[in-house]
C-alpha atoms as a PDB file:
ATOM      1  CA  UNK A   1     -76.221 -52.355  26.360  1.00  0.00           C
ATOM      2  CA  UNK A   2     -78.085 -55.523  27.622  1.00  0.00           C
ATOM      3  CA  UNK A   3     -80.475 -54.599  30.453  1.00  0.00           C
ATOM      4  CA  UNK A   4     -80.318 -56.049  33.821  1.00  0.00           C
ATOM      5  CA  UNK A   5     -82.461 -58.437  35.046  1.00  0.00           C
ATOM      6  CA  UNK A   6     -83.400 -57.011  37.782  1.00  0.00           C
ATOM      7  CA  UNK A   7     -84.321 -53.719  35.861  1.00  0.00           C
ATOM      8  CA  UNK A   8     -86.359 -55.638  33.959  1.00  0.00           C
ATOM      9  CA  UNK A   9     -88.172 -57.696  36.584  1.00  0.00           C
ATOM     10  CA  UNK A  10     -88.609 -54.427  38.299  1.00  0.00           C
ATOM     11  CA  UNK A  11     -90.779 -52.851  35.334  1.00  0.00           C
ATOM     12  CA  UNK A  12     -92.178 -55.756  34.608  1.00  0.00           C
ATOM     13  CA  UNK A  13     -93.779 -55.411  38.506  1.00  0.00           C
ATOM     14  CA  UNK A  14     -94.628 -51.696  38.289  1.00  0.00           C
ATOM     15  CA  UNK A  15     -96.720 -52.100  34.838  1.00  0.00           C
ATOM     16  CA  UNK A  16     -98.081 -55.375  36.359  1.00  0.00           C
ATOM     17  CA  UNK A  17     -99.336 -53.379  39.262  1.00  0.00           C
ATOM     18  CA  UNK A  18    -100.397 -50.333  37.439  1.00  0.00           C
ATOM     19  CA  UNK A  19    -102.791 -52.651  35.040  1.00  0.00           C
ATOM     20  CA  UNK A  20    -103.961 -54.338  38.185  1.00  0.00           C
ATOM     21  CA  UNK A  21    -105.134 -51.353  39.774  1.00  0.00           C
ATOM     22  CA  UNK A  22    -106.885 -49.815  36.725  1.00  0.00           C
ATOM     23  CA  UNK A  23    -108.708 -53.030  36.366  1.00  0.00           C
ATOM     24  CA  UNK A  24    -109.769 -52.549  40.186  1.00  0.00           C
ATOM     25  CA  UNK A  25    -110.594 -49.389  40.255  1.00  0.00           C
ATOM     26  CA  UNK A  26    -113.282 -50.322  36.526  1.00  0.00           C
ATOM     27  CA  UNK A  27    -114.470 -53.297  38.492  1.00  0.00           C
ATOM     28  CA  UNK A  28    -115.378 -51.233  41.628  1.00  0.00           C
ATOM     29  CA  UNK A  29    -116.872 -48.727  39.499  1.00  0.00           C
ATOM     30  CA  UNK A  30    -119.090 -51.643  37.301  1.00  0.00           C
ATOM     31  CA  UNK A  31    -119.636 -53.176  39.977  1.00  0.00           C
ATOM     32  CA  UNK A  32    -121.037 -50.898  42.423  1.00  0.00           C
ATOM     33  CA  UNK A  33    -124.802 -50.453  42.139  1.00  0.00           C
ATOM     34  CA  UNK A  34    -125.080 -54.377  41.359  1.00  0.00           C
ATOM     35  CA  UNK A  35    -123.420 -54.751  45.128  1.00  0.00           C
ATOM     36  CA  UNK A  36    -126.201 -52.291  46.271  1.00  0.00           C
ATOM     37  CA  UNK A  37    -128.881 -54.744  44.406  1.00  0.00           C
ATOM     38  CA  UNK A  38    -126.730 -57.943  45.132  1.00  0.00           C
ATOM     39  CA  UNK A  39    -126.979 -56.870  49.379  1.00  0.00           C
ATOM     40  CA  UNK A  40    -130.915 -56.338  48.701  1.00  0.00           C
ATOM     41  CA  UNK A  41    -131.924 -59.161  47.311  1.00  0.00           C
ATOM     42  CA  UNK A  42    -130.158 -61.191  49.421  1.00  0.00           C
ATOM     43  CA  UNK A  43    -132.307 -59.900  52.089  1.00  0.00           C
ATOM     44  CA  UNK A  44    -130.481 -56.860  53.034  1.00  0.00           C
ATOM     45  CA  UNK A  45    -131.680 -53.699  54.445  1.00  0.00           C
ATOM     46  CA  UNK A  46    -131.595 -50.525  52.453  1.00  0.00           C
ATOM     47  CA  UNK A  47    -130.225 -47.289  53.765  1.00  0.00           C
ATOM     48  CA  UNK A  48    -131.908 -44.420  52.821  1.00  0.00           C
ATOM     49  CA  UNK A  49    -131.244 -40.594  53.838  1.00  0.00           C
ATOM     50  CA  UNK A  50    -133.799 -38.036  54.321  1.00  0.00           C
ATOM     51  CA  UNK A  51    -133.579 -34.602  57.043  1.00  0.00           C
ATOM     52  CA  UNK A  52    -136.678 -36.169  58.896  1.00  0.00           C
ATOM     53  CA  UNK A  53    -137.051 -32.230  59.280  1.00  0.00           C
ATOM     54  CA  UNK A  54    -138.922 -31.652  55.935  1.00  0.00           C
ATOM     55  CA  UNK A  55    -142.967 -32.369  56.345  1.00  0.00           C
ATOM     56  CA  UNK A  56    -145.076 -33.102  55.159  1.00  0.00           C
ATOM     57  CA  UNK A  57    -142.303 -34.594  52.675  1.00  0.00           C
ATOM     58  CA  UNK A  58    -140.266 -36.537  55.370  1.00  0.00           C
ATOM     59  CA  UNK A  59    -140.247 -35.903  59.563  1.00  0.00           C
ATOM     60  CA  UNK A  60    -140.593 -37.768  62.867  1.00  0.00           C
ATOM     61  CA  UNK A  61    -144.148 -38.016  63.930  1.00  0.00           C
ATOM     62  CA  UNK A  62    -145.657 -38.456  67.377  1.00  0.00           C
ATOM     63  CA  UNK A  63    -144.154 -41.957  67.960  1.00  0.00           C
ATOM     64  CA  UNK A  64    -140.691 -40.717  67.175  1.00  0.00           C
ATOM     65  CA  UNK A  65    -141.133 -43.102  63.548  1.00  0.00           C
ATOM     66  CA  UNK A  66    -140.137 -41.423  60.275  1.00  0.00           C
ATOM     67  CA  UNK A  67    -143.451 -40.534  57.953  1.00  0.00           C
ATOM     68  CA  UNK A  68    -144.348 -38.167  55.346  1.00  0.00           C
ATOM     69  CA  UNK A  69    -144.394 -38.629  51.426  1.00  0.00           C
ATOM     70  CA  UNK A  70    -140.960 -39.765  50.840  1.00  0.00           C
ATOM     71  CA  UNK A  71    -141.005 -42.350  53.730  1.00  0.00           C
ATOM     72  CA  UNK A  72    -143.943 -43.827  52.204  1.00  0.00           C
ATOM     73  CA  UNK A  73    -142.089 -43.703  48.622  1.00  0.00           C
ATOM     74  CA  UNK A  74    -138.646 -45.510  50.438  1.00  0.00           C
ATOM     75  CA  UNK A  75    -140.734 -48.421  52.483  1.00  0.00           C
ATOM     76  CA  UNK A  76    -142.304 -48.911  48.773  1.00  0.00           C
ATOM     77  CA  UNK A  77    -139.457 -49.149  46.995  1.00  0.00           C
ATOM     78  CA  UNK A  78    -137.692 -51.359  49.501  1.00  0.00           C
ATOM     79  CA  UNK A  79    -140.031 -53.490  48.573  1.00  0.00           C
ATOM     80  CA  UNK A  80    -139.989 -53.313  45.207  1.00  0.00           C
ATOM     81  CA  UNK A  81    -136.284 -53.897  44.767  1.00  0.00           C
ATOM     82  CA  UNK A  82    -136.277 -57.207  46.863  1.00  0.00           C
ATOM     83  CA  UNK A  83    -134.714 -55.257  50.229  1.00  0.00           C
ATOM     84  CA  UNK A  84    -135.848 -56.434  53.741  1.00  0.00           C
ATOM     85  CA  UNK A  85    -136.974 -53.524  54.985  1.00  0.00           C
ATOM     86  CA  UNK A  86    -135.659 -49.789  55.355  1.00  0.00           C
ATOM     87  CA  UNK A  87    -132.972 -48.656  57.469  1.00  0.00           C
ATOM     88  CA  UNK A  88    -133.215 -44.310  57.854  1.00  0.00           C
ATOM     89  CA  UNK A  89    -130.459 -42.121  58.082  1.00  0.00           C
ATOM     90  CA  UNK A  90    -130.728 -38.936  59.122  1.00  0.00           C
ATOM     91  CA  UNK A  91    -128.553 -35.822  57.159  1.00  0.00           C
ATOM     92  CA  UNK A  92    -129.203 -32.815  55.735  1.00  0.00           C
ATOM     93  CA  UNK A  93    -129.263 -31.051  51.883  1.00  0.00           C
ATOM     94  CA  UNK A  94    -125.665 -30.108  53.030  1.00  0.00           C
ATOM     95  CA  UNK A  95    -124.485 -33.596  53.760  1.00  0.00           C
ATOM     96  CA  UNK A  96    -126.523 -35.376  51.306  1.00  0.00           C
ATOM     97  CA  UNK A  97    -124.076 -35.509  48.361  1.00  0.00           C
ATOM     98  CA  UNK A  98    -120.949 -36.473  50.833  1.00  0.00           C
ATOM     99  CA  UNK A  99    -122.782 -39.018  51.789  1.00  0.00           C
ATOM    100  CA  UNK A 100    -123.082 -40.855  49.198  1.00  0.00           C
ATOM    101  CA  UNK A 101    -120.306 -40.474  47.796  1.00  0.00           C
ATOM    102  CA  UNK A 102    -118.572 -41.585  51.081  1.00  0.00           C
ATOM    103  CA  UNK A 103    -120.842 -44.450  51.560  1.00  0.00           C
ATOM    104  CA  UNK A 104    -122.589 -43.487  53.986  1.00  0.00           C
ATOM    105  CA  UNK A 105    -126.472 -44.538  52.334  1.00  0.00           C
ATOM    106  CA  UNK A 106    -127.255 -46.295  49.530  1.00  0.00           C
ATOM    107  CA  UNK A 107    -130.050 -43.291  48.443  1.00  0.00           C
ATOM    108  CA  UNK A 108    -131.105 -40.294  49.306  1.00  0.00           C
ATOM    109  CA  UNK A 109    -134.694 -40.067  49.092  1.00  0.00           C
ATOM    110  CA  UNK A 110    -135.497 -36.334  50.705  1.00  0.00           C
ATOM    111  CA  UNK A 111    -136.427 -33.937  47.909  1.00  0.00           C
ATOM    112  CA  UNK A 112    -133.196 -33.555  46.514  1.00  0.00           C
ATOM    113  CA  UNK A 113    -133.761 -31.238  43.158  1.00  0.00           C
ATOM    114  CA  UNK A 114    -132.233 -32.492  39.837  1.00  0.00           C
ATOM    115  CA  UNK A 115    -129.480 -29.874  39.380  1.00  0.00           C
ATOM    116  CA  UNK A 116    -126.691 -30.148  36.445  1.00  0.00           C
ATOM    117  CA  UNK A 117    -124.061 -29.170  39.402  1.00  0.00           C
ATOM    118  CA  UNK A 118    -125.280 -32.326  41.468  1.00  0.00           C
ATOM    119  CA  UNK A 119    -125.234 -34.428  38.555  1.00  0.00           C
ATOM    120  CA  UNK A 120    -121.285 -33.921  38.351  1.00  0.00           C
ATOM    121  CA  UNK A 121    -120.883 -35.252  41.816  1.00  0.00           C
ATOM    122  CA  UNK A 122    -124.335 -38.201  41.922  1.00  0.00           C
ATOM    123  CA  UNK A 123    -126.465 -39.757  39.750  1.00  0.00           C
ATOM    124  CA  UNK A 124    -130.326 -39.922  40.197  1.00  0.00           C
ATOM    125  CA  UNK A 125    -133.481 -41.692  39.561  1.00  0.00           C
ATOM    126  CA  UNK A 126    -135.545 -40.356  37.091  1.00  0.00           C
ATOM    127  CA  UNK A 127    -138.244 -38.025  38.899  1.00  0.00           C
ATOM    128  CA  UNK A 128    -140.331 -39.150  41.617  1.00  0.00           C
ATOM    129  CA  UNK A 129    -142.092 -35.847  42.750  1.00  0.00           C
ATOM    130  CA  UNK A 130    -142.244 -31.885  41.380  1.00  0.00           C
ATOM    131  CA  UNK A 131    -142.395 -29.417  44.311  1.00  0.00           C
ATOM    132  CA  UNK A 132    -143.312 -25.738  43.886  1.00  0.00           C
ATOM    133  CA  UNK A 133    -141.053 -22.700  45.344  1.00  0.00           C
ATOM    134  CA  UNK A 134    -143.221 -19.743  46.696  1.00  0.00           C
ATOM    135  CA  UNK A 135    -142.138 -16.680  49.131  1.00  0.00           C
ATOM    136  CA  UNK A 136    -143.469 -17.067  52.271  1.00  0.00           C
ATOM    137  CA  UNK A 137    -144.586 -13.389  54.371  1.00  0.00           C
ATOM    138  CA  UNK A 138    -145.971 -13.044  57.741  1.00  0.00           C
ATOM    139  CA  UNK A 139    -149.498 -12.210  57.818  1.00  0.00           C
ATOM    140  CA  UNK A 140    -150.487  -8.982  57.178  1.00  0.00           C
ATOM    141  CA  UNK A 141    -147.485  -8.268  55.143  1.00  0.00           C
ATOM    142  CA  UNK A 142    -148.774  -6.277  52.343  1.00  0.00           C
ATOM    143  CA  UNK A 143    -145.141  -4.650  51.455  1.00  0.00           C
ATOM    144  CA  UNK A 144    -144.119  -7.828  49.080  1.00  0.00           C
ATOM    145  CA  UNK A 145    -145.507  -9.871  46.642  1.00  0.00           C
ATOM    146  CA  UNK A 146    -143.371 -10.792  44.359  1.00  0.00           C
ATOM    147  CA  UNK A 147    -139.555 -11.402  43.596  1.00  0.00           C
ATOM    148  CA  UNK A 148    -138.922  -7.821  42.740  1.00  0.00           C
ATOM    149  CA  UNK A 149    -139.881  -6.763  46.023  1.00  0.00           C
ATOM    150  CA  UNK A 150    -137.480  -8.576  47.909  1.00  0.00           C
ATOM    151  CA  UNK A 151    -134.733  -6.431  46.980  1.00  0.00           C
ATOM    152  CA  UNK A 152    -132.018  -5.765  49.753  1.00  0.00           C
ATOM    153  CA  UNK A 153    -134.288  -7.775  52.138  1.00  0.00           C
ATOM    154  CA  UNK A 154    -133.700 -10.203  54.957  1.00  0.00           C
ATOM    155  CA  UNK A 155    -134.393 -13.804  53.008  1.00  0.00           C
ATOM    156  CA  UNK A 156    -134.975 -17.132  55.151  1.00  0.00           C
ATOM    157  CA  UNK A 157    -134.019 -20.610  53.469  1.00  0.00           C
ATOM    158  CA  UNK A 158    -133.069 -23.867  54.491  1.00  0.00           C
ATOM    159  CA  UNK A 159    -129.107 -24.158  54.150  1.00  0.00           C
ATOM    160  CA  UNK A 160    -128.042 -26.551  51.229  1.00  0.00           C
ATOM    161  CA  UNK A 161    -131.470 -26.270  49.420  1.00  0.00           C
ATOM    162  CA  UNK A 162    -131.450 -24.714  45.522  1.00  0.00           C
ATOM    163  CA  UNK A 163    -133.943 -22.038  47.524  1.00  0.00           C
ATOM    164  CA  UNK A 164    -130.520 -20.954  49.312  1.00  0.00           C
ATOM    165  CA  UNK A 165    -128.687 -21.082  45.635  1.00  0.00           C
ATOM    166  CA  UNK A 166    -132.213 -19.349  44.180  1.00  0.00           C
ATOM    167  CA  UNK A 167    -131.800 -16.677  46.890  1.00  0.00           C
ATOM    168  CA  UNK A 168    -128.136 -15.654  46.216  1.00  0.00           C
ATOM    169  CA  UNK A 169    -128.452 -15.638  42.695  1.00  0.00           C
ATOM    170  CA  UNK A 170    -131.870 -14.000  41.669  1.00  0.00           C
ATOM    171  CA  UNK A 171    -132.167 -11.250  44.478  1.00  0.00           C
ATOM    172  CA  UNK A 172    -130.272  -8.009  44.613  1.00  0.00           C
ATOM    173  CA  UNK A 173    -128.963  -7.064  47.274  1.00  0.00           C
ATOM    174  CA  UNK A 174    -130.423  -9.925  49.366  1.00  0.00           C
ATOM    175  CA  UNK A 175    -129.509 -10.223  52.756  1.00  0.00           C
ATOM    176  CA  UNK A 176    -129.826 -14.397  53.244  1.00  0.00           C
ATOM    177  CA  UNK A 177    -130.257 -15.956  56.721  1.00  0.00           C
ATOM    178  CA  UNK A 178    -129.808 -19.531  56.822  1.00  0.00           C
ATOM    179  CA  UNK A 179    -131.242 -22.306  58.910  1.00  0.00           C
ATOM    180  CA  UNK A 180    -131.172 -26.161  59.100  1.00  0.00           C
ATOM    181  CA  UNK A 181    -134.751 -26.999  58.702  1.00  0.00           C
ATOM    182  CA  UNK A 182    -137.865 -24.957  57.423  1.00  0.00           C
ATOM    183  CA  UNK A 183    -139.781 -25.166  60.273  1.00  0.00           C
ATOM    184  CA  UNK A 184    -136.866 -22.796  61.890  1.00  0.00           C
ATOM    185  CA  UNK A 185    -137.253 -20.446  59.214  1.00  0.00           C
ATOM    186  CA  UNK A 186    -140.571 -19.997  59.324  1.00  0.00           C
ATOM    187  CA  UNK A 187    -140.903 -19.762  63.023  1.00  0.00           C
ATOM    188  CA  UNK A 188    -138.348 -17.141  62.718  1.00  0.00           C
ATOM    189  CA  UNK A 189    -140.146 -15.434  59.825  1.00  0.00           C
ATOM    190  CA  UNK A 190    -143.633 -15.185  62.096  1.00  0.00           C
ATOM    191  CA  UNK A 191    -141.414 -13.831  65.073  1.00  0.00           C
ATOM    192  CA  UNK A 192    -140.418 -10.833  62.378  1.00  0.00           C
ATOM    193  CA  UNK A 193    -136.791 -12.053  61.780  1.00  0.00           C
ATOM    194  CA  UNK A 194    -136.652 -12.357  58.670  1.00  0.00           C
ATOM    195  CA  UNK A 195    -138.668 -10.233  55.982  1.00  0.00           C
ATOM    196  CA  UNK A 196    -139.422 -13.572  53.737  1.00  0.00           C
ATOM    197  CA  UNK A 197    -138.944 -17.243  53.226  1.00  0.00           C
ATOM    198  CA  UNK A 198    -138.569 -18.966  49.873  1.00  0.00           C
ATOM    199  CA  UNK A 199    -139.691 -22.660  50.564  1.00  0.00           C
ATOM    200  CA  UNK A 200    -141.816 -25.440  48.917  1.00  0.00           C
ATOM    201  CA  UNK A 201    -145.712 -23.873  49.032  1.00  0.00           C
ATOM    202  CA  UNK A 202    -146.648 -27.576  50.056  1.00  0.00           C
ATOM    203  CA  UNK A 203    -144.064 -27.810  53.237  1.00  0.00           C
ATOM    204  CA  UNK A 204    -144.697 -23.953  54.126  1.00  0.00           C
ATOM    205  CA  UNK A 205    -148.519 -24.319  54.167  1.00  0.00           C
ATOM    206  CA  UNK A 206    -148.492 -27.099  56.151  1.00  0.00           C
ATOM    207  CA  UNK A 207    -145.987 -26.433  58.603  1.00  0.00           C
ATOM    208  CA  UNK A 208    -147.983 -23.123  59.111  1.00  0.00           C
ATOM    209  CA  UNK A 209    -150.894 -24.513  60.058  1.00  0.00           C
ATOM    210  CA  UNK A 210    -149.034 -27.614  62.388  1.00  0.00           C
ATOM    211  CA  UNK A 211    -147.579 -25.040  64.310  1.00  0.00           C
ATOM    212  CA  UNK A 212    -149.872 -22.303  63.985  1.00  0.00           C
ATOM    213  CA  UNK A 213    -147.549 -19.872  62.882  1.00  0.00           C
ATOM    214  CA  UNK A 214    -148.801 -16.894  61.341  1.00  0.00           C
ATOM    215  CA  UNK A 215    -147.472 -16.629  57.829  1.00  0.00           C
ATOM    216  CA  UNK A 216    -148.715 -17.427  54.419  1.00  0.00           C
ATOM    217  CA  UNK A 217    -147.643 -17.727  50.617  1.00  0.00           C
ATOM    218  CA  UNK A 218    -147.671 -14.473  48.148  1.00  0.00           C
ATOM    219  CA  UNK A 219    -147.364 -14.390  44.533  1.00  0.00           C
ATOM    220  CA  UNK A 220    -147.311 -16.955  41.580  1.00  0.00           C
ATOM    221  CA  UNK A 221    -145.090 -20.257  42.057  1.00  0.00           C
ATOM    222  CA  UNK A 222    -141.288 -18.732  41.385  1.00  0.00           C
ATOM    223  CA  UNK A 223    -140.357 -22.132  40.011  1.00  0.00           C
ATOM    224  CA  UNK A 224    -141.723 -25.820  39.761  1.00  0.00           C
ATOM    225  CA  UNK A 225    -138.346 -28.294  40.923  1.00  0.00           C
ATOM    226  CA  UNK A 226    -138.440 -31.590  39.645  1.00  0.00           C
ATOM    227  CA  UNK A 227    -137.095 -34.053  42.749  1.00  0.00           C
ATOM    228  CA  UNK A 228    -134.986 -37.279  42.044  1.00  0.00           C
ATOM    229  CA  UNK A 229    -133.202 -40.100  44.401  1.00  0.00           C
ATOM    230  CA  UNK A 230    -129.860 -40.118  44.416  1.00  0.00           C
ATOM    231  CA  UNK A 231    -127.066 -42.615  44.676  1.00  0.00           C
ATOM    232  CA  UNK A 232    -123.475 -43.076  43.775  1.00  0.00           C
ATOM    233  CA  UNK A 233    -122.265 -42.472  40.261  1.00  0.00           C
ATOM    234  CA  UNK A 234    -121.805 -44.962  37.748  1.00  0.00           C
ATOM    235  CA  UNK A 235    -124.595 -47.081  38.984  1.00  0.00           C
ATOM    236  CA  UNK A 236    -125.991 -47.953  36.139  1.00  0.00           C
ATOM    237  CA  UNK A 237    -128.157 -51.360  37.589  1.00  0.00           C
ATOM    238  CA  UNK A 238    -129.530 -49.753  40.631  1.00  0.00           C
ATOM    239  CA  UNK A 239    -130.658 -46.075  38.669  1.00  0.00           C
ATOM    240  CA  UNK A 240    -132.191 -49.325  35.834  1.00  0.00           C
ATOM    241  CA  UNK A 241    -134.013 -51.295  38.821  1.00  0.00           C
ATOM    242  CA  UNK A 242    -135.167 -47.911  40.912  1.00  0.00           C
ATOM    243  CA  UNK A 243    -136.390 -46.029  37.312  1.00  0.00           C
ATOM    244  CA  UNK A 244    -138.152 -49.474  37.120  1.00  0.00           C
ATOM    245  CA  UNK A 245    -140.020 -49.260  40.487  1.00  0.00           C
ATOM    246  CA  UNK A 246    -140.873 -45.521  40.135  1.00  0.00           C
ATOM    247  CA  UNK A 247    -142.640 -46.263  36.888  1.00  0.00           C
ATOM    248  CA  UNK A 248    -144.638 -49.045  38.204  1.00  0.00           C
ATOM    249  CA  UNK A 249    -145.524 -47.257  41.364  1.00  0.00           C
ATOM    250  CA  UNK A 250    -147.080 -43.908  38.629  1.00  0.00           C
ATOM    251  CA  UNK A 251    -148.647 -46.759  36.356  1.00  0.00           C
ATOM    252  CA  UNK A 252    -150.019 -48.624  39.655  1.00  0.00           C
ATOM    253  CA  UNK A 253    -151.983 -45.536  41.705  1.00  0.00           C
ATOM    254  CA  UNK A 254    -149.219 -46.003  44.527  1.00  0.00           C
ATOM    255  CA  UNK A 255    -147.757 -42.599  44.271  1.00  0.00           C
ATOM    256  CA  UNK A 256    -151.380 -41.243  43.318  1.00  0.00           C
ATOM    257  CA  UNK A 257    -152.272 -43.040  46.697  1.00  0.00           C
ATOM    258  CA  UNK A 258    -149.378 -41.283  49.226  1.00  0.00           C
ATOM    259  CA  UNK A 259    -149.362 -37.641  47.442  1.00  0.00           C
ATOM    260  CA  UNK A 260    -153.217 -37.426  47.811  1.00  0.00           C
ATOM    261  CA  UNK A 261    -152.573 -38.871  51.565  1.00  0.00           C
ATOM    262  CA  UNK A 262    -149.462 -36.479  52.538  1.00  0.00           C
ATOM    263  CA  UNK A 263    -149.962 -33.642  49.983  1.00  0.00           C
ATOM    264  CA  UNK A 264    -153.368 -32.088  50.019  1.00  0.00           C
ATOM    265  CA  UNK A 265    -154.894 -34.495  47.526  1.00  0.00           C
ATOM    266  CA  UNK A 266    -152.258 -33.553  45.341  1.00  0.00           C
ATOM    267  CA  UNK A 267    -151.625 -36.585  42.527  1.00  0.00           C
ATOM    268  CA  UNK A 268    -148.372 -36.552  41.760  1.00  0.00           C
ATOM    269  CA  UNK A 269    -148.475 -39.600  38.968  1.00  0.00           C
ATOM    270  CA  UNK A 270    -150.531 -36.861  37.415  1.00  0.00           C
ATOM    271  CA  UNK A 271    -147.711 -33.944  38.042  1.00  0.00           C
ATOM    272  CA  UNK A 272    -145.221 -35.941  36.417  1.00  0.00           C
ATOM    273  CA  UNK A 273    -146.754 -37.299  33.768  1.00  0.00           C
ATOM    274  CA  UNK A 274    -147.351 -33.983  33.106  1.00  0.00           C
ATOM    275  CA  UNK A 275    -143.697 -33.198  32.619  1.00  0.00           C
ATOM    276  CA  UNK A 276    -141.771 -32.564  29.501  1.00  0.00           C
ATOM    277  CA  UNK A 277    -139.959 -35.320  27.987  1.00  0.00           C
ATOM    278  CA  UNK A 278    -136.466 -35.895  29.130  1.00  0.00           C
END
């Protein structure tokens, strides 16, 4: 039976279409991070995300400016990767991966831990800082010291963070209380709120002594994170040229320079040099 015409002009259309929007959707995909790199070096602005609620890591200081360790890290880079100059967004650990996905920022440069559950959803850099996790007591508190003792206990940790995920998953019992920033956390855990607080021994002790609250660390380091920047997946030019700048900025002193400025005289070219391979 000979086929009409118009059958055939018809199919001809659909599998026209359907190969024209495979090939768009590959291009977009290929395509992507050089647009990102494309925008900077054509003297665009680069948006970057960070909570501005996480010293001494990333905050607003007296002026009402960003500053802190990874603000430092993003103006760097910016430069680095051709960009005009840095354009701050601020989100949270619970918006973070949304956002990039939806557009939103071009990185997220606030701490974010390299998880295998992110990495489904993001890509990131390869690591630009290690941060250890420590329980936080109020002073005085001789009742717990380590994780064993915080069994069917009140917990304080910043929603979104792998401390919340930590939390659920490693304490019986626990009895988590959530809260958008760790300054609120703590503030609550001096005001006897909460019985502990797992956050970053870095961030706690100095937020402790900022706002003179009366808590401290106990107990060995429950886990070293190791912090990348994140951006869209499949962006395999922008993770090249950002991997590129983070190794020149270890092999230069510059992240030497703002850890020992921001983090106690930490050097964190040291810390990850330090870290295994891969």
């Amino acid at each position: 039976m000979r086929k009409s015409p118009i059958h055939l002009s018809r199919r001809t259309f659909l599998s026209a279409t359907i190969v024209a929007s495979i090939g768009s959707v590959a291009a977009c995909s290929s395509t992507a991070s050089g647009d990102v790199l494309q925008k900077l070096r054509s003297g665009g602005k680069i948006r970057i995300a960070l909570t501005q609620a996480n010293p001494p890591w990333n905050f607003v200081d007296g002026s009402g400016a960003p500053a802190g360790y990874d603000v430092d890290v993003a103006h760097d880079l910016a430069r680095r990767l051709g960009a005009s100059g840095v354009e701050f967004v601020q989100a949270s650990f619970q918006t973070f991966i949304e956002g990039v996905k939806a557009d939103r920022f071009d990185l997220v440069i606030s701490g974010q831990t390299i998880t295998a559950e992110r990495k489904q959803q993001v890509d990131f850099s390869r690591p630009y800082a290690v941060n250890g996790i420590s329980i936080f007591v109020a002073e005085g508190n001789t009742s717990i010291s380590s994780l064993a003792d915080l069994t069917g206990k009140a917990v304080a940790v910043s929603a979104g963070t792998t401390q919340h995920k930590y939390a659920t998953e490693k304490i019986q019992d626990v009895r988590v209380k959530t809260y958008d920033n760790a300054t609120l956390g703590l503030t609550d855990l001096s005001r006897g709120n909460a019985d502990a607080m797992l956050v970053s021994r870095f961030q706690g002790a100095y937020l402790a002594s900022k706002n003179g609250l009366s808590v401290e660390p106990v107990g060995p380091l429950l886990e070293s994170e190791v912090n990348g920047m994140s951006f869209q997946k499949d962006s395999a030019a922008l993770k090249q040229a950002v991997d590129k700048a983070i190794d020149e900025m270890i092999a230069d002193g510059t992240l030497t320079r703002i850890s020992q400025q921001w983090l106690g005289g930490l050097d964190m070219a040291a810390e990850l040099k330090a870290l295994p391979a891969g």
